[in-house]
C-alpha atoms as a PDB file:
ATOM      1  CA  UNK A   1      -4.301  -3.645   0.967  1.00  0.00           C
ATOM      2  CA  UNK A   2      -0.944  -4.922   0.501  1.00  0.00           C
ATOM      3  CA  UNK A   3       2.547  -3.712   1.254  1.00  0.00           C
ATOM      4  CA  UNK A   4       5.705  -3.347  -0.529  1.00  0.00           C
ATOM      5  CA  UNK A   5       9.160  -2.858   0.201  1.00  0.00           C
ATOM      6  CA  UNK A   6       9.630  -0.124  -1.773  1.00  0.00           C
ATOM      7  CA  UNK A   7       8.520   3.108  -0.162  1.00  0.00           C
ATOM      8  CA  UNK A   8       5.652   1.170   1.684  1.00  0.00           C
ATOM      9  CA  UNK A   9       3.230   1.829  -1.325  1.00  0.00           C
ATOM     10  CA  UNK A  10      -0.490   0.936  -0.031  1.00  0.00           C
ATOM     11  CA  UNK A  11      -1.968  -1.088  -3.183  1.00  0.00           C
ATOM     12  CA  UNK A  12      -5.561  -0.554  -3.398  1.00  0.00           C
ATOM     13  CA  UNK A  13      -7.323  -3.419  -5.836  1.00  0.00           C
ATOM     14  CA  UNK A  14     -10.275  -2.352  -8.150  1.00  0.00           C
ATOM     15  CA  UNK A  15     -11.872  -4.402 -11.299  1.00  0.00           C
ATOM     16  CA  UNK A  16     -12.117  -2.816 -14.140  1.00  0.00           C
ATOM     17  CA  UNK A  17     -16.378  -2.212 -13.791  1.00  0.00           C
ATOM     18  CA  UNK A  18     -15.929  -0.469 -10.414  1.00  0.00           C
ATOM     19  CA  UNK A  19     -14.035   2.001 -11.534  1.00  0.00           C
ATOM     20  CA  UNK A  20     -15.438   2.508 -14.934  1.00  0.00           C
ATOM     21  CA  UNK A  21     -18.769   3.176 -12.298  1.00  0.00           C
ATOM     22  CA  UNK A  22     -16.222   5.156  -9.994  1.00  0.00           C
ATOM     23  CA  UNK A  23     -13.344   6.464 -11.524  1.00  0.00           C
ATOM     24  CA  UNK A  24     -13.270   9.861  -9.802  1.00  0.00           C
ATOM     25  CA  UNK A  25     -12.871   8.324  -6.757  1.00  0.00           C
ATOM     26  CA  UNK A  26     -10.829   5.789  -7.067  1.00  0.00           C
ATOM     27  CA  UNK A  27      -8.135   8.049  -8.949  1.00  0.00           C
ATOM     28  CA  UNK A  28      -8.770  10.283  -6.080  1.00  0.00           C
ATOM     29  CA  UNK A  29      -7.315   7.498  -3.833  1.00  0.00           C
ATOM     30  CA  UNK A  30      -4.466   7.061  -6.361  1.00  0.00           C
ATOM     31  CA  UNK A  31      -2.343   9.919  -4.407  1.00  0.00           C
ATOM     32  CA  UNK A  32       1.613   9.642  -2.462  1.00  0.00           C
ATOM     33  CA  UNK A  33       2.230   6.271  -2.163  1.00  0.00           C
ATOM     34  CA  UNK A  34      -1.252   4.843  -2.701  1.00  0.00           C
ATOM     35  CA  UNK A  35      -1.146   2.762  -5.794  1.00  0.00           C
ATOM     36  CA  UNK A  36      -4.085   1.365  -7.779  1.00  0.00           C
ATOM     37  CA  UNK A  37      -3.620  -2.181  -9.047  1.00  0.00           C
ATOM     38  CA  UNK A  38      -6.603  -2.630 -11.780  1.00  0.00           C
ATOM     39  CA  UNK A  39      -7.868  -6.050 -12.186  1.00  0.00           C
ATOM     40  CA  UNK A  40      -8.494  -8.255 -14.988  1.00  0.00           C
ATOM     41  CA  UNK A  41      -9.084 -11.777 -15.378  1.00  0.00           C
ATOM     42  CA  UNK A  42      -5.760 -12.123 -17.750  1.00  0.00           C
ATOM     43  CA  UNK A  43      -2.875 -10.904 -15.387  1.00  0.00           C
ATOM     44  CA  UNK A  44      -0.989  -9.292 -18.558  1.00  0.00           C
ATOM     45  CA  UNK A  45      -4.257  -6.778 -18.424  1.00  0.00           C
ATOM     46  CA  UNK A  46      -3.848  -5.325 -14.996  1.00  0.00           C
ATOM     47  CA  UNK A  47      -2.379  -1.925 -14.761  1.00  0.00           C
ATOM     48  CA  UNK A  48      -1.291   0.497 -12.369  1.00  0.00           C
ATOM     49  CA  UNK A  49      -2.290   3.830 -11.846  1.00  0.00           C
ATOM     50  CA  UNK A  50       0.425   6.256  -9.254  1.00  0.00           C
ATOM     51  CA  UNK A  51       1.011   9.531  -8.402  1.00  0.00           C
ATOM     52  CA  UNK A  52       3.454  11.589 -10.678  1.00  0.00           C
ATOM     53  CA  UNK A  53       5.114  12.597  -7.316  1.00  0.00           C
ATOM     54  CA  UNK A  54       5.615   8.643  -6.308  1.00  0.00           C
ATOM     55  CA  UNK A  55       7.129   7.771  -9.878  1.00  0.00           C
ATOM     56  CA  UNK A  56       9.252  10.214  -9.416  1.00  0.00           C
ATOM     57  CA  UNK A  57      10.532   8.890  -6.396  1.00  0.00           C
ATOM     58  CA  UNK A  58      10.434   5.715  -7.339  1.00  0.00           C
ATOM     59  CA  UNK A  59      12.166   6.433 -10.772  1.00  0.00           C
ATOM     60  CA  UNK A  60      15.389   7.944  -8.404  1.00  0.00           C
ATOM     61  CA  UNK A  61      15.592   5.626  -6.317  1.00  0.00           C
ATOM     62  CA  UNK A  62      16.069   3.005  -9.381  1.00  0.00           C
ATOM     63  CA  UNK A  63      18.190   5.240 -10.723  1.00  0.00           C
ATOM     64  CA  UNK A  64      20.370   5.413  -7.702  1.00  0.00           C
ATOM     65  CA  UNK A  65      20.390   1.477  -7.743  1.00  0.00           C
ATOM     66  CA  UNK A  66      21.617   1.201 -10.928  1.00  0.00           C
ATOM     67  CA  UNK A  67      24.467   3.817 -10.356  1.00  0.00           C
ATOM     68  CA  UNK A  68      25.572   2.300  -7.451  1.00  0.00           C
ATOM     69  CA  UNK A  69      25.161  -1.539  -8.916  1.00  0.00           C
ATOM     70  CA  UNK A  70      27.601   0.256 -11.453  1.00  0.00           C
ATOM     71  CA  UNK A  71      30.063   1.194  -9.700  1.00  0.00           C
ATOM     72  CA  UNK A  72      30.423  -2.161  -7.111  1.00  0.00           C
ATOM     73  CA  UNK A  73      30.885  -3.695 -10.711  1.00  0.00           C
ATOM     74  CA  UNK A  74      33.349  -1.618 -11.927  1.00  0.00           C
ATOM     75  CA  UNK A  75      36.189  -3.888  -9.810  1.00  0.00           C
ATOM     76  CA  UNK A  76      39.202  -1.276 -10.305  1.00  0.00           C
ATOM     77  CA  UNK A  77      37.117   1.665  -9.268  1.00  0.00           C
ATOM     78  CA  UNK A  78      34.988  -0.075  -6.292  1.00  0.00           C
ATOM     79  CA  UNK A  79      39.009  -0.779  -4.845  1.00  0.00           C
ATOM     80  CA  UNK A  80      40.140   2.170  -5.601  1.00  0.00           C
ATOM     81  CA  UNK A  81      37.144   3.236  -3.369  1.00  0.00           C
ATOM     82  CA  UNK A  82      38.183   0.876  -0.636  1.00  0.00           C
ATOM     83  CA  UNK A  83      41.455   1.749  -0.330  1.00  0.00           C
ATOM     84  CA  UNK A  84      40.385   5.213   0.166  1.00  0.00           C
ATOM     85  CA  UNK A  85      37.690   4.311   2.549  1.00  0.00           C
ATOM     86  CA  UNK A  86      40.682   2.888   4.526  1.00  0.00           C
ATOM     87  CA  UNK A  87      42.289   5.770   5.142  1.00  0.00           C
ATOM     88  CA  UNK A  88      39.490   8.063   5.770  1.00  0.00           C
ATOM     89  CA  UNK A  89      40.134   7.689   9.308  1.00  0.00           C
ATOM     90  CA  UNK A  90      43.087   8.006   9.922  1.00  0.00           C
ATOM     91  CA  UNK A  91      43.484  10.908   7.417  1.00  0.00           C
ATOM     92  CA  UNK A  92      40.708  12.582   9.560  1.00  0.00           C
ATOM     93  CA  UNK A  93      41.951  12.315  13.091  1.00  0.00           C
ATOM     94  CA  UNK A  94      45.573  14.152  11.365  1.00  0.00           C
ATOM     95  CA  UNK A  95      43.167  16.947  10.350  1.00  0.00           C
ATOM     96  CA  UNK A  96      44.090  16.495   6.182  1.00  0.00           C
ATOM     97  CA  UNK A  97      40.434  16.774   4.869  1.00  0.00           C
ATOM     98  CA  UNK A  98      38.371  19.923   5.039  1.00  0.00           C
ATOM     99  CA  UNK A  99      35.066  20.462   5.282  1.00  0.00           C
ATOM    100  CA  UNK A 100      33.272  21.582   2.047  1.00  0.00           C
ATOM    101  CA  UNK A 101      32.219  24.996   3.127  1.00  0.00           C
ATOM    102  CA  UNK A 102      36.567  25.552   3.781  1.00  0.00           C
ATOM    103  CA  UNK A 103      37.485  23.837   0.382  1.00  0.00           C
ATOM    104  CA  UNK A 104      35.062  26.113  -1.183  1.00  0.00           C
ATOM    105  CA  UNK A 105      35.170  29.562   0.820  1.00  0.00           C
ATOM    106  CA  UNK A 106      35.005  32.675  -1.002  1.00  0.00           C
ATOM    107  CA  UNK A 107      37.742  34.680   0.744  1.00  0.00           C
END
């Protein structure tokens, strides 16, 4: 069983005739972050069967990536976020920001 980086996933290796013999089981064992990796001779053949609640995840997580990648590119809005960042500080030890619950009180 190997590991990967993202979200630990377990990878659990069957050939194709095992679980044609076995497939209730072995999609049993495809559940959280266990992911089945089925063999074939021809590596463009192999396929991978995961847990709805694990792509899920997964699919964020890329999605999160890709937002963020966005934004470090964007060069006039990832300083305009540094020069904030600056001054987060210093703005928060004079007491100017507010918590969310006071910004959005219902008096």
């Amino acid at each position: 069983m190997a590991r990967t980086a993202l979200g630990n996933a377990t990878w659990l290796e069957v050939n194709r005739s095992d679980l044609r013999q076995h497939q209730s089981k072995w999609l049993k064992k495809a559940r959280g972050q266990h992911v089945l990796l089925i063999k074939s001779n021809d590596a463009d053949e192999e396929k991978v069967v995961l847990d709805r609640q694990y792509f899920d995840e997964i699919r964020r997580k890329l999605d999160s990536l890709v937002e963020t990648l966005e934004i470090a590119m964007d060069r006039k809005l990832f300083n305009q976020i540094l020069a904030a960042a600056d001054t987060l500080e210093e703005d928060l030890r004079l007491g100017k920001l507010h918590s969310l619950e006071d910004a959005f009180a219902e008096d």
